[in-house]
Protein backbone atom coordinates (compact mmCIF):
# COMPACT_ATOMS: atom_id res chain seq x y z
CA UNK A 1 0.00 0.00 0.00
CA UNK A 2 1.23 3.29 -1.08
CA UNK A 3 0.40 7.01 0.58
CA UNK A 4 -0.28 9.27 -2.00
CA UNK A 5 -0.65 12.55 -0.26
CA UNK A 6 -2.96 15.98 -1.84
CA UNK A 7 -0.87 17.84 -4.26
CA UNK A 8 0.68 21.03 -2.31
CA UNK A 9 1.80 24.06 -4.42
CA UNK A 10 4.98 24.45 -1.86
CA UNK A 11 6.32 21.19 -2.30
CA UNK A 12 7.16 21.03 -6.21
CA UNK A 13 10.28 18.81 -5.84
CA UNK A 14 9.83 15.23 -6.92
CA UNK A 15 12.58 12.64 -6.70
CA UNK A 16 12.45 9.28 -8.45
CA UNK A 17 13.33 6.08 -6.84
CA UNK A 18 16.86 6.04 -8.26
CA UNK A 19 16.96 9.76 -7.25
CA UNK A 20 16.26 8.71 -3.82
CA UNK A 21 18.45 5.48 -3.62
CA UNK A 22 21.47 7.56 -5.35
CA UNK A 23 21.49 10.32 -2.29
CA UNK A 24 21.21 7.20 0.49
CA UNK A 25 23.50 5.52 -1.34
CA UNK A 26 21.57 2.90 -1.11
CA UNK A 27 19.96 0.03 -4.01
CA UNK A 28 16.67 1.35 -5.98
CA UNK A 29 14.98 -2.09 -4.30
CA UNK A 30 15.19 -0.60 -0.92
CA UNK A 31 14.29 2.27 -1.71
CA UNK A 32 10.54 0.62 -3.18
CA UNK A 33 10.37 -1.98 -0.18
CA UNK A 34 10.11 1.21 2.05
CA UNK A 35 7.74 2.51 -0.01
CA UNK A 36 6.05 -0.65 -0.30
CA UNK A 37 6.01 -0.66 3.74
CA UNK A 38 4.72 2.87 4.33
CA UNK A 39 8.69 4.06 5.71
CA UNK A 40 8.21 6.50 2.77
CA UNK A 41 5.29 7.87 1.61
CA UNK A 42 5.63 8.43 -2.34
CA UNK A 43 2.76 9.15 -5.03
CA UNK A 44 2.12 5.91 -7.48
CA UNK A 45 1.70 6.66 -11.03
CA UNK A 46 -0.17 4.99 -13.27
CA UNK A 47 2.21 2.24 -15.51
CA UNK A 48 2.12 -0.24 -18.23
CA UNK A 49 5.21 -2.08 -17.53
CA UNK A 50 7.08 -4.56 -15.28
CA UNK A 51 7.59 -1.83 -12.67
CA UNK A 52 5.47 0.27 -10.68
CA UNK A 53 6.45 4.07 -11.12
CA UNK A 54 6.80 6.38 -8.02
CA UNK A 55 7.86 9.36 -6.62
CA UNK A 56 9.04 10.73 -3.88
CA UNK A 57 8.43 14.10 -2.67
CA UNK A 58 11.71 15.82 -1.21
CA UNK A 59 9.92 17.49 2.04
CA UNK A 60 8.78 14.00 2.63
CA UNK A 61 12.49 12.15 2.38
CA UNK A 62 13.70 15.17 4.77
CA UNK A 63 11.01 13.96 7.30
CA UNK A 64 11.82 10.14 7.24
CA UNK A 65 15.50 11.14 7.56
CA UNK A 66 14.88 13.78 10.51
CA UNK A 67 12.93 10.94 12.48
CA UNK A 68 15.95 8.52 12.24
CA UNK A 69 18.06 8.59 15.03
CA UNK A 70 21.51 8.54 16.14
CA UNK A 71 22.67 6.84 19.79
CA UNK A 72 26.14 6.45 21.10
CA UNK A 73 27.62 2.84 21.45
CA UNK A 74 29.15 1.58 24.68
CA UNK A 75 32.33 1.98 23.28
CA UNK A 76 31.94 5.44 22.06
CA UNK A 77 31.14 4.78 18.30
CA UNK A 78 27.67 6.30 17.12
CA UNK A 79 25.10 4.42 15.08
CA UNK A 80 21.95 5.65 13.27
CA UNK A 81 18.63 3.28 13.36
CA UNK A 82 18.17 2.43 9.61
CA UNK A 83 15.12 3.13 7.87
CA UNK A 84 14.13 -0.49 6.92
């Protein structure tokens, strides 16, 4: 299930998946399994082929990656809970 949220005139900026995956440096698959899973909310557009098509509003990556947070190891070292 996929949030598709009402269009807002201030938020303009829309990111693909590979967009998205390129600036978390992370594979376009994660990138759809959290949109698959409701981590990030992304609009579904309408498609003919093997893949769905998304997109991913940039207000709304800022927000998933402001709620992730950082704690401090034991040992010093910092970590930051993934988004998966």
């Amino acid at each position: 299930m996929t949030n598709t949220m009402p269009n807002d005139p201030n938020d303009s900026t829309l990111l693909t998946v590979h967009e998205v995956a390129r600036r978390l440096r992370v594979d376009d698959t994660t990138v759809r399994r959290w949109i698959t899973n409701v981590v990030l909310p992304a609009i579904t557009l309408p498609h003919l082929g093997k893949r769905q098509g998304y997109r991913v509003r940039q207000s709304d990556l800022d927000k998933v990656l402001s709620s992730t947070t950082t704690t401090t190891q034991t040992d010093g070292s910092s970590s930051t809970l993934q988004v998966e």
